[in-house]
PDB file of N, CA and C in Angstrom:
ATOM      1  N   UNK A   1       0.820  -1.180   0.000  1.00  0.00           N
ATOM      2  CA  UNK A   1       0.000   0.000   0.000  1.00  0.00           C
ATOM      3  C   UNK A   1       0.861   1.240   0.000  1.00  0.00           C
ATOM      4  N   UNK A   2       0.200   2.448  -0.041  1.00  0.00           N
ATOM      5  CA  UNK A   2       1.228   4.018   0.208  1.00  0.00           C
ATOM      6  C   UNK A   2      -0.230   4.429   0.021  1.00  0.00           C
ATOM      7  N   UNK A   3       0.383   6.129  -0.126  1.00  0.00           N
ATOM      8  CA  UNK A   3      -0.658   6.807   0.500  1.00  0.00           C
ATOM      9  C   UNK A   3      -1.269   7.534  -0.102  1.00  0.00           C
ATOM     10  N   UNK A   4      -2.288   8.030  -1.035  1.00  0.00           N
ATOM     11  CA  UNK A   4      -3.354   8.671  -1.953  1.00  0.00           C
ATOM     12  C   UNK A   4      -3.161  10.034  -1.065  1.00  0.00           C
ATOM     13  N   UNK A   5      -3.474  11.180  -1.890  1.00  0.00           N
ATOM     14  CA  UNK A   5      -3.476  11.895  -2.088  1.00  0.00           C
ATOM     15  C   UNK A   5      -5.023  12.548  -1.611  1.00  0.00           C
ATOM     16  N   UNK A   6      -5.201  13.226  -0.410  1.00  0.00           N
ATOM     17  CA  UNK A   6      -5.920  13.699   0.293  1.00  0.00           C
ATOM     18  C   UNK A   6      -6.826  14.714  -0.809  1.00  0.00           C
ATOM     19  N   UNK A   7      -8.384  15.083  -0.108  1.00  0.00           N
ATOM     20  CA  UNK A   7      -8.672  16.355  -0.694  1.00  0.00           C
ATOM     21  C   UNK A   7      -8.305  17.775  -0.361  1.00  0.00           C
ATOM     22  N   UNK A   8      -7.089  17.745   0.430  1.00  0.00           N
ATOM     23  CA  UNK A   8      -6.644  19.106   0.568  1.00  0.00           C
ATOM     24  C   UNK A   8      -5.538  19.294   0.240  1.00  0.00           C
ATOM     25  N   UNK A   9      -4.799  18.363  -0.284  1.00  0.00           N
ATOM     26  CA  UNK A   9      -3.256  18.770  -0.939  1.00  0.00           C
ATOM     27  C   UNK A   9      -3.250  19.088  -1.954  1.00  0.00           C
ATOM     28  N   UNK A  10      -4.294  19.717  -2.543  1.00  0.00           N
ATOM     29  CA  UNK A  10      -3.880  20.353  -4.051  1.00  0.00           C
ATOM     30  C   UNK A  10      -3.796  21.722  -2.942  1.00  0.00           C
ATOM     31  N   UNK A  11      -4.852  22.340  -2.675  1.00  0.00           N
ATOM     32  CA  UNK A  11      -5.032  23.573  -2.112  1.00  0.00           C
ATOM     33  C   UNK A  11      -3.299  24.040  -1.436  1.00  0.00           C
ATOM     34  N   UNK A  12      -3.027  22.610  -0.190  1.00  0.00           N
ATOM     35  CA  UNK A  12      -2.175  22.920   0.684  1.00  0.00           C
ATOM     36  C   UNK A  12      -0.611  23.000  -0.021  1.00  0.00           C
ATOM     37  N   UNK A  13      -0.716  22.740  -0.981  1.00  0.00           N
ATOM     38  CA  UNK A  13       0.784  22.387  -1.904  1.00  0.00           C
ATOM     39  C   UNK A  13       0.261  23.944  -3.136  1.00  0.00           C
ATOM     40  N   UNK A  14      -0.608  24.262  -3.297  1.00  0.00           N
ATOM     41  CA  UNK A  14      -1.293  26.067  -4.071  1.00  0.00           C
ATOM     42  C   UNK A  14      -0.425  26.470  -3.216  1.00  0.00           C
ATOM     43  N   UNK A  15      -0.869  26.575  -1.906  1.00  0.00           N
ATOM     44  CA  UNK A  15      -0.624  27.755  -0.890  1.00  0.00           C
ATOM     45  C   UNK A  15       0.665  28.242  -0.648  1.00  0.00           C
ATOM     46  N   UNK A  16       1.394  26.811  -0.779  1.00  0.00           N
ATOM     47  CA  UNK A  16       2.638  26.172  -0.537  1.00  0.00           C
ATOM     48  C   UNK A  16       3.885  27.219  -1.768  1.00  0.00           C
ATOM     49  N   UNK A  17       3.431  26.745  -3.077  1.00  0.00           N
ATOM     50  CA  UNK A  17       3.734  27.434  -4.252  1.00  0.00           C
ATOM     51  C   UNK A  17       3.759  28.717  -3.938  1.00  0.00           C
ATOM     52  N   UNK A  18       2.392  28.781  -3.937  1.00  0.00           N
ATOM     53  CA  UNK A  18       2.036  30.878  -3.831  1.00  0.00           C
ATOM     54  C   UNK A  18       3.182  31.445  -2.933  1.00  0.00           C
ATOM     55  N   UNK A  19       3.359  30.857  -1.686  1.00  0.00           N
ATOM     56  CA  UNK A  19       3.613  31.906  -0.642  1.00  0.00           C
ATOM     57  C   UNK A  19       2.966  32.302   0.113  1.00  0.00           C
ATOM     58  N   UNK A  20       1.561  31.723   0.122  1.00  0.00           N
ATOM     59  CA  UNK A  20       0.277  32.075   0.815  1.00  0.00           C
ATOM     60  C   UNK A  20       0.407  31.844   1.994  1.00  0.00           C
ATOM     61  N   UNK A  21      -0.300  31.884   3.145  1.00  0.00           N
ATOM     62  CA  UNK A  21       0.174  31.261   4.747  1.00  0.00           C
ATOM     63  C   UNK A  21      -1.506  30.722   4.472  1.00  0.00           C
ATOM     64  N   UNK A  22      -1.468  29.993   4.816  1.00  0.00           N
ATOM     65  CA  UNK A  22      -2.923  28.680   5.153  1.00  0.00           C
ATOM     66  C   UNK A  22      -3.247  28.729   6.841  1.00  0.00           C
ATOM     67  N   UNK A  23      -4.343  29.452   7.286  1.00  0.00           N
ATOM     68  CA  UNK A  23      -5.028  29.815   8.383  1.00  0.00           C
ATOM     69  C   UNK A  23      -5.876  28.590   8.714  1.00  0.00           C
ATOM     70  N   UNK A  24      -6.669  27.961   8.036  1.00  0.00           N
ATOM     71  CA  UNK A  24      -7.581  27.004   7.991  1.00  0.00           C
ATOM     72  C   UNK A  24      -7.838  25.944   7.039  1.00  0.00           C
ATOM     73  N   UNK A  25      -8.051  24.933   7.112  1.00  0.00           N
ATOM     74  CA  UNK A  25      -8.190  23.865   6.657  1.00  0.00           C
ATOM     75  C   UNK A  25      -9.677  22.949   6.653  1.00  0.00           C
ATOM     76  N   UNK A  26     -10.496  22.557   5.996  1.00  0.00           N
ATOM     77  CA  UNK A  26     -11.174  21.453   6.595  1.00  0.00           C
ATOM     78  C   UNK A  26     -11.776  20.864   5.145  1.00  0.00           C
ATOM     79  N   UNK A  27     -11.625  19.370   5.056  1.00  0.00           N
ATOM     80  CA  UNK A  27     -12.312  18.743   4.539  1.00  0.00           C
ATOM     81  C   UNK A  27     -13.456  17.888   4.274  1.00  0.00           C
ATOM     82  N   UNK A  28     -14.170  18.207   3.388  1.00  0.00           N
ATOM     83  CA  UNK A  28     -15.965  17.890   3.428  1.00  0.00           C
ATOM     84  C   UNK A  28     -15.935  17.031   2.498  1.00  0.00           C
ATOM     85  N   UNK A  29     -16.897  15.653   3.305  1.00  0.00           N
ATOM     86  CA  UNK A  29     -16.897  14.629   1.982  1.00  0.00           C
ATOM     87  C   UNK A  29     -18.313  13.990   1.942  1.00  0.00           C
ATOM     88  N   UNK A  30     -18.959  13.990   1.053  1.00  0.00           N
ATOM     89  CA  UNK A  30     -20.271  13.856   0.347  1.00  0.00           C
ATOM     90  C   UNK A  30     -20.033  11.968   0.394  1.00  0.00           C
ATOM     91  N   UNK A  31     -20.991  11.489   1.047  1.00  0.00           N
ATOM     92  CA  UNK A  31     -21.227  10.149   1.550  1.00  0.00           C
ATOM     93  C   UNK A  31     -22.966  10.199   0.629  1.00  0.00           C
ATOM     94  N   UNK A  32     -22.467   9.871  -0.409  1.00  0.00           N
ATOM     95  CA  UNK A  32     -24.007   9.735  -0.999  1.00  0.00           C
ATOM     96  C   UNK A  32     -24.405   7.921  -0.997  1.00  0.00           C
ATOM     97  N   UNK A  33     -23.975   7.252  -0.585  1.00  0.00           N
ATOM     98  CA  UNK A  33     -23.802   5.979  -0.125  1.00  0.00           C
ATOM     99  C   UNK A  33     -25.239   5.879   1.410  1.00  0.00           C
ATOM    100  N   UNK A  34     -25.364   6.879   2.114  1.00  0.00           N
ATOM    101  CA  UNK A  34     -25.386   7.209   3.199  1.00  0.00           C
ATOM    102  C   UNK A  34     -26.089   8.154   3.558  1.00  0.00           C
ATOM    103  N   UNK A  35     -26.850   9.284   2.024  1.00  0.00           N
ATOM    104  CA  UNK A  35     -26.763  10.539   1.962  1.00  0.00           C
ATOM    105  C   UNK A  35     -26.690  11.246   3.046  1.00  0.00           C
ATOM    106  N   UNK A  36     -25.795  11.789   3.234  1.00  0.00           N
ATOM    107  CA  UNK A  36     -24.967  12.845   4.516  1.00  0.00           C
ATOM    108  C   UNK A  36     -23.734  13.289   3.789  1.00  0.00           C
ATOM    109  N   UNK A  37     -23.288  14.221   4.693  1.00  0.00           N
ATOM    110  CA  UNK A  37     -22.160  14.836   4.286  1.00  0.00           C
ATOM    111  C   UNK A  37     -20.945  15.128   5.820  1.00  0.00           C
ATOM    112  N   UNK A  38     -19.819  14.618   5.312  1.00  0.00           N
ATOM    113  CA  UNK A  38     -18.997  14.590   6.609  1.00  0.00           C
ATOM    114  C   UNK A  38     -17.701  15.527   6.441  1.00  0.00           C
ATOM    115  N   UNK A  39     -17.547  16.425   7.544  1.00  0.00           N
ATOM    116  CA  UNK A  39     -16.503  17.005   7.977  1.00  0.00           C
ATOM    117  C   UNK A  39     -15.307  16.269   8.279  1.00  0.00           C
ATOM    118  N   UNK A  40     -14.175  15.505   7.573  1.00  0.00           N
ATOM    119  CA  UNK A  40     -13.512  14.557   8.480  1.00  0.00           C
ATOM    120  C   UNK A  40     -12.079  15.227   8.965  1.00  0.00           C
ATOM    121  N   UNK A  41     -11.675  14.785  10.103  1.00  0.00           N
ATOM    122  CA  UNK A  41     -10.095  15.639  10.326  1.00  0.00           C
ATOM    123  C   UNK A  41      -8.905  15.169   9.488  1.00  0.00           C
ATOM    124  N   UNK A  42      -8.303  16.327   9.487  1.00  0.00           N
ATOM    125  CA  UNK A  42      -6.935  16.472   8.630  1.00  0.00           C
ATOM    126  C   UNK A  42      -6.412  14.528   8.825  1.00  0.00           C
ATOM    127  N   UNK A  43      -5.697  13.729   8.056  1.00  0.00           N
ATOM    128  CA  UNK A  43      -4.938  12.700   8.327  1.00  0.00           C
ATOM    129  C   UNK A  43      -3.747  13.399   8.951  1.00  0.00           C
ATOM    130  N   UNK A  44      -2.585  12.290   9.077  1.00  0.00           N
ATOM    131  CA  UNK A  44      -1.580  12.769   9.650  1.00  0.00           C
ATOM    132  C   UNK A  44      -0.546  13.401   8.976  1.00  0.00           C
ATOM    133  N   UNK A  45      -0.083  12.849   7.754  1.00  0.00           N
ATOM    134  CA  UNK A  45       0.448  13.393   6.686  1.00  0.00           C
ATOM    135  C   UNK A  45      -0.087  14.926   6.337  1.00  0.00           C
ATOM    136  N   UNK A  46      -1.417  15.376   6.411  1.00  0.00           N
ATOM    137  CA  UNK A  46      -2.075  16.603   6.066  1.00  0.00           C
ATOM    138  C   UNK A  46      -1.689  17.238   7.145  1.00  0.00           C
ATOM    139  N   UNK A  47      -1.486  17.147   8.717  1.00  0.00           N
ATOM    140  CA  UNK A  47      -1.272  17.466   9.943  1.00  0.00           C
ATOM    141  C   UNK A  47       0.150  18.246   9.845  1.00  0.00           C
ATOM    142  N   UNK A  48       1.332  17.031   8.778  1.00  0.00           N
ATOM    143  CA  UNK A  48       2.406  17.381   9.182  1.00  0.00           C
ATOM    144  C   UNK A  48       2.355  18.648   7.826  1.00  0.00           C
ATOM    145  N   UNK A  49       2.151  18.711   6.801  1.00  0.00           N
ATOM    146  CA  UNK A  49       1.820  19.611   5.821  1.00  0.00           C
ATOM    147  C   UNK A  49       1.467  21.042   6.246  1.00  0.00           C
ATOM    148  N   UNK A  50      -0.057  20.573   7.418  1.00  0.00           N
ATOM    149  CA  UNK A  50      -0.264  22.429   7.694  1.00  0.00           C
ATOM    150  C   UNK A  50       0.472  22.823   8.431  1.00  0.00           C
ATOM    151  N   UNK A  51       1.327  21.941   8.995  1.00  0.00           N
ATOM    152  CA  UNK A  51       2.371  21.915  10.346  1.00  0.00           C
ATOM    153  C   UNK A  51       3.496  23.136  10.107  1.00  0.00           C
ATOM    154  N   UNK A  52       3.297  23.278   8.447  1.00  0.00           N
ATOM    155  CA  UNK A  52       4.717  24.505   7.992  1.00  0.00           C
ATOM    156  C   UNK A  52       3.567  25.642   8.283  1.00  0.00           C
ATOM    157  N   UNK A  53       2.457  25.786   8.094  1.00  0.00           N
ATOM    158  CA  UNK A  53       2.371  27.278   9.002  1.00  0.00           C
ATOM    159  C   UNK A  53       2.166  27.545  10.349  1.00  0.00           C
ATOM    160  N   UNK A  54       2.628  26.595  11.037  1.00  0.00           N
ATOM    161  CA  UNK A  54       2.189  26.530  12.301  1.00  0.00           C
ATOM    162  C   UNK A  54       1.385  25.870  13.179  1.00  0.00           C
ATOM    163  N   UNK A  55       1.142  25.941  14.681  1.00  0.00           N
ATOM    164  CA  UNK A  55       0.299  25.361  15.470  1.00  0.00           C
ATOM    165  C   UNK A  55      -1.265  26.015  15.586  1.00  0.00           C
ATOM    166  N   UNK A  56      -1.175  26.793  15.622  1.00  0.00           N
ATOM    167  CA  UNK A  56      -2.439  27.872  15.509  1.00  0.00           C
ATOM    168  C   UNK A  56      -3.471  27.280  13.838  1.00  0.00           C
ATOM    169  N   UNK A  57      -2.865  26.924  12.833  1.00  0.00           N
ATOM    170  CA  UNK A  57      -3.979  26.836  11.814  1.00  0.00           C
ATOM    171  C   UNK A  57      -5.146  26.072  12.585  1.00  0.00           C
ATOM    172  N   UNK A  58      -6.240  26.086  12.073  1.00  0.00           N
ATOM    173  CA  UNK A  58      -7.700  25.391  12.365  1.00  0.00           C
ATOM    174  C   UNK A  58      -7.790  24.383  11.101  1.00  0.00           C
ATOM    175  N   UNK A  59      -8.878  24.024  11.770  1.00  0.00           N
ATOM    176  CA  UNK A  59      -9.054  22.144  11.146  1.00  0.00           C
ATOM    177  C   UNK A  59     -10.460  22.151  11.506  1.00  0.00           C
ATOM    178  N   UNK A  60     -11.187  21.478  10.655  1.00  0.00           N
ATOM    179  CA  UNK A  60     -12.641  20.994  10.698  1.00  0.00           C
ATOM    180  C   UNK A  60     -12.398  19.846  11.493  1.00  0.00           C
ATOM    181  N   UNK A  61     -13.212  19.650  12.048  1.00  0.00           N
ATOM    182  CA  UNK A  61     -13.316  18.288  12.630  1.00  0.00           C
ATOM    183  C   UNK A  61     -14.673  17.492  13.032  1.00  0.00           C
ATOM    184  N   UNK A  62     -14.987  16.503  12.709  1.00  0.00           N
ATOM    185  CA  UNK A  62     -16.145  15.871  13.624  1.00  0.00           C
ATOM    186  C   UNK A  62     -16.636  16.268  14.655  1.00  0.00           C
ATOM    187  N   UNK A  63     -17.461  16.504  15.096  1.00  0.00           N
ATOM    188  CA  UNK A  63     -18.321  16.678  16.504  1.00  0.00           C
ATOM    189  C   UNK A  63     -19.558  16.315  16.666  1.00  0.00           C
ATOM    190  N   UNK A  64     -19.902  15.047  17.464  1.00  0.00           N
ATOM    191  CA  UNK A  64     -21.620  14.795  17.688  1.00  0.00           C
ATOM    192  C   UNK A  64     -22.035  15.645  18.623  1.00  0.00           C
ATOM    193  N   UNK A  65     -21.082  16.749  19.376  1.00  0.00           N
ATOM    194  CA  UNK A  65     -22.028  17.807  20.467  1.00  0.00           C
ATOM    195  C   UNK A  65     -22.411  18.477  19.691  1.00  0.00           C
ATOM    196  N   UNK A  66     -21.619  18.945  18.438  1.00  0.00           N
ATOM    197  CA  UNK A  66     -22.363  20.350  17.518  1.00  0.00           C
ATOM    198  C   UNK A  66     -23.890  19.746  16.773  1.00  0.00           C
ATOM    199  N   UNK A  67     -24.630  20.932  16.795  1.00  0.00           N
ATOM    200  CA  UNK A  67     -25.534  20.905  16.194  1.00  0.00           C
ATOM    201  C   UNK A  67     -25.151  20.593  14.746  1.00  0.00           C
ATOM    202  N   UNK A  68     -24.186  21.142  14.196  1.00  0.00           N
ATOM    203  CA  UNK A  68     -23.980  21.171  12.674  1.00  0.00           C
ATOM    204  C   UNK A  68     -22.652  19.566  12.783  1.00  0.00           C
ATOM    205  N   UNK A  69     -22.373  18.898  13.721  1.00  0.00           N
ATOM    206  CA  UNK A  69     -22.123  17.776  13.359  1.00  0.00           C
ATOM    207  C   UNK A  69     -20.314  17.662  13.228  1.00  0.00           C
ATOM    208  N   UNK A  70     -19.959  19.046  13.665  1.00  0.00           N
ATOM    209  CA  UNK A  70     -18.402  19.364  13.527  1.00  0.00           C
ATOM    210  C   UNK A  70     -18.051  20.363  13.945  1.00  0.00           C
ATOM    211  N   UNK A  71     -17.046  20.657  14.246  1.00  0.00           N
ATOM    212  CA  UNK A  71     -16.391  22.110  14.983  1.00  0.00           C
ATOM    213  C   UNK A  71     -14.669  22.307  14.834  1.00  0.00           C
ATOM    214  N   UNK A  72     -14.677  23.500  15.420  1.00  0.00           N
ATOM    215  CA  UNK A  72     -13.043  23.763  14.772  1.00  0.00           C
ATOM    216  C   UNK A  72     -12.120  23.762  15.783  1.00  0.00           C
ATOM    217  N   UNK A  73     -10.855  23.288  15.542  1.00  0.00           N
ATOM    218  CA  UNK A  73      -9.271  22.736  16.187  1.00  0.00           C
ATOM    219  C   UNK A  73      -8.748  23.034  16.129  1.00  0.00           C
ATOM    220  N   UNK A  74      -7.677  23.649  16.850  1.00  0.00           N
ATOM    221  CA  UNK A  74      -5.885  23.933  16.233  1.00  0.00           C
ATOM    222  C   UNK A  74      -5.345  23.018  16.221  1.00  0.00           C
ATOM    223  N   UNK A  75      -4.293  22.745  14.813  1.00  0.00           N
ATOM    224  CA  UNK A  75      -3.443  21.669  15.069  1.00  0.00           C
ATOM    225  C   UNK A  75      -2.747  21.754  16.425  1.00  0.00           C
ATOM    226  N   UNK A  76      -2.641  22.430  17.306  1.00  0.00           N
ATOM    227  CA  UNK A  76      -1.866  21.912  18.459  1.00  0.00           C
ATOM    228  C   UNK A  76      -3.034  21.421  19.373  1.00  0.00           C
ATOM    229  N   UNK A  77      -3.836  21.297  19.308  1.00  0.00           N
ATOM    230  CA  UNK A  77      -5.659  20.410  20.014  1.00  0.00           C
ATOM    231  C   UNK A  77      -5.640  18.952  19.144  1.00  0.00           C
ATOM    232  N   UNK A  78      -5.477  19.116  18.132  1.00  0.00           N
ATOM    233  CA  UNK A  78      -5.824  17.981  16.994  1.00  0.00           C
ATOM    234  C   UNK A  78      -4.103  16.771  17.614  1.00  0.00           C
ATOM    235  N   UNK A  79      -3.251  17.693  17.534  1.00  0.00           N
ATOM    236  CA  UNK A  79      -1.899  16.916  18.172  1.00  0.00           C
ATOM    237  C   UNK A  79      -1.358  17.426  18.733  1.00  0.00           C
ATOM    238  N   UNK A  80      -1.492  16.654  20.160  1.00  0.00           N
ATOM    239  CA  UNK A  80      -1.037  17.499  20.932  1.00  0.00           C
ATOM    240  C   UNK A  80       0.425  16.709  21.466  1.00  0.00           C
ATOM    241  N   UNK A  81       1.153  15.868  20.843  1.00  0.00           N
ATOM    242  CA  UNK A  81       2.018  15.369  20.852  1.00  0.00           C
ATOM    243  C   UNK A  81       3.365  15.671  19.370  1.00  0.00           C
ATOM    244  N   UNK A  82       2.789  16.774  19.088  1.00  0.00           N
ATOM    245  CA  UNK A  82       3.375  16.756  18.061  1.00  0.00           C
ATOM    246  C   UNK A  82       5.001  16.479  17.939  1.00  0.00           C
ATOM    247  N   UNK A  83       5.444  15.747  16.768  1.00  0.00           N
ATOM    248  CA  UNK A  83       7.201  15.398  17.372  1.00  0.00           C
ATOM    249  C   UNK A  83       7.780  16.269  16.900  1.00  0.00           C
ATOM    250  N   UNK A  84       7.762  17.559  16.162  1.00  0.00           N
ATOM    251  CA  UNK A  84       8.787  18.725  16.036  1.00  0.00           C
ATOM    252  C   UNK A  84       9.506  19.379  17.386  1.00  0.00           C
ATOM    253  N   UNK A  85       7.920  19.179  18.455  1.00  0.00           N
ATOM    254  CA  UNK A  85       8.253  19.976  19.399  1.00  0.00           C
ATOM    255  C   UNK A  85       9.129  18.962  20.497  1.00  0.00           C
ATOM    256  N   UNK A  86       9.993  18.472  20.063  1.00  0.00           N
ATOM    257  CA  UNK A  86      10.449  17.696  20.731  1.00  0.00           C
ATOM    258  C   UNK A  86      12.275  17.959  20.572  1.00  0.00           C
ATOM    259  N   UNK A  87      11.904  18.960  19.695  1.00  0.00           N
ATOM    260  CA  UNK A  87      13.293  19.520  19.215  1.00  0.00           C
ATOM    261  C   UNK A  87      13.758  20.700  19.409  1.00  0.00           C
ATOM    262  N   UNK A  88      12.804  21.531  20.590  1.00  0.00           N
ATOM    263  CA  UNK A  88      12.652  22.700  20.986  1.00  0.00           C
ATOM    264  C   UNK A  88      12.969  22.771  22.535  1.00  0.00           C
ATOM    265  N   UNK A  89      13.364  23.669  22.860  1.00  0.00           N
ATOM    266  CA  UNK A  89      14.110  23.895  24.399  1.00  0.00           C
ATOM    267  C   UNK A  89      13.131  24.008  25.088  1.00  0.00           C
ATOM    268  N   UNK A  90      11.806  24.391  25.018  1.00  0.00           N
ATOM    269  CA  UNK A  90      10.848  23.980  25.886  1.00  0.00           C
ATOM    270  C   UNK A  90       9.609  23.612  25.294  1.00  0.00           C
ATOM    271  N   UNK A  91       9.843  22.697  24.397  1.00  0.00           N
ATOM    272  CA  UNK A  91       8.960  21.682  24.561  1.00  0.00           C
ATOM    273  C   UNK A  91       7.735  22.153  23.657  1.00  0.00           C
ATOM    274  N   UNK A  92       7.424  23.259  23.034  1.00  0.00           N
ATOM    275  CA  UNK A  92       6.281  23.749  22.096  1.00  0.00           C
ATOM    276  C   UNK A  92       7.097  23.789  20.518  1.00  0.00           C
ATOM    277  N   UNK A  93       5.555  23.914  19.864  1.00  0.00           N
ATOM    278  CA  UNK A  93       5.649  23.887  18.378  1.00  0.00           C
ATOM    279  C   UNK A  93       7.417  24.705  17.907  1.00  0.00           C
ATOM    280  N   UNK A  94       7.975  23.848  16.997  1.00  0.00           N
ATOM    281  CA  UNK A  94       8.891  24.777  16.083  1.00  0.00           C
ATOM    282  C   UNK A  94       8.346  26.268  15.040  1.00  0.00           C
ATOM    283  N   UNK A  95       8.698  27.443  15.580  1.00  0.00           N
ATOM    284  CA  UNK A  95       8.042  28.283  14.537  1.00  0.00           C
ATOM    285  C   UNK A  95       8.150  27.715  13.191  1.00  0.00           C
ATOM    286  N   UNK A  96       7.425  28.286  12.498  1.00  0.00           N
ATOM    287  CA  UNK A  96       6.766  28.000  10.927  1.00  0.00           C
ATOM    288  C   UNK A  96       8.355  27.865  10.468  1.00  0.00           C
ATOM    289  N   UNK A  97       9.126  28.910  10.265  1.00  0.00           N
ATOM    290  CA  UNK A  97      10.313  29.226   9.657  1.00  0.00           C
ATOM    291  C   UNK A  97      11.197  28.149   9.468  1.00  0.00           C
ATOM    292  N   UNK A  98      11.471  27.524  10.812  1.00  0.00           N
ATOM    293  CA  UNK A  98      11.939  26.450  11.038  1.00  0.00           C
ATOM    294  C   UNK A  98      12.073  24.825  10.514  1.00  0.00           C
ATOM    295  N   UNK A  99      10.513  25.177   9.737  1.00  0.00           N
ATOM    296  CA  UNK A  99      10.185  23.929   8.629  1.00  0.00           C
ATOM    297  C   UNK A  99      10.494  24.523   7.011  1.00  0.00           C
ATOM    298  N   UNK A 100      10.838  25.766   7.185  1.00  0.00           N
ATOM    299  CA  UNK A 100      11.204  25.970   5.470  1.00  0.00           C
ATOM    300  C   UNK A 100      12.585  25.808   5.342  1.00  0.00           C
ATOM    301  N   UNK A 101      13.491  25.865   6.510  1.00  0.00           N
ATOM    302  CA  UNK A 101      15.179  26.111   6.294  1.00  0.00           C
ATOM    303  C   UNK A 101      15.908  24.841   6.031  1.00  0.00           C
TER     304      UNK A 101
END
């Protein structure tokens, strides 16, 4: 196996190109199998991707408390183990910069 290509890595690899900084993220997937429609969270690979702008971006995510069935995350909520920060003198996210050098 390997790993397909998410519905947000065209956008997140745009942004990437541009120069853009990526604030938010979330992916919506049409379950017509099911008819519903689902908010699902970033994978991990997508995690480590928004990970170059930081801990602060937001993420859609699942939620059965919300009325609307999902609600929003910072990747540092979504992982809160993240292993960059494990390379830092105390222990939090590597600034953004740090993943372009």
């Amino acid at each position: 196996g390997g790993v397909s290509l998410c519905h947000e890595t065209g956008a997140i690899c745009q942004a990437y190109t541009l120069d853009k900084k990526v604030t938010a993220s979330v992916c919506v997937y049409r379950d017509s199998g099911r008819d519903r429609v689902l908010v699902l969270p970033p994978c991990g690979i997508c995690q480590e991707r928004l990970a170059l702008w930081g801990p602060d971006v937001q993420v859609g995510v699942p939620d059965d408390s919300s009325v609307k069935g999902w609600g929003v995350r910072t990747l540092r909520e979504v992982n809160p183990f993240y292993w960059g920060s494990q390379f830092t003198e105390d222990g939090a996210w590597p600034a953004p910069d740090v993943h372009f050098s």
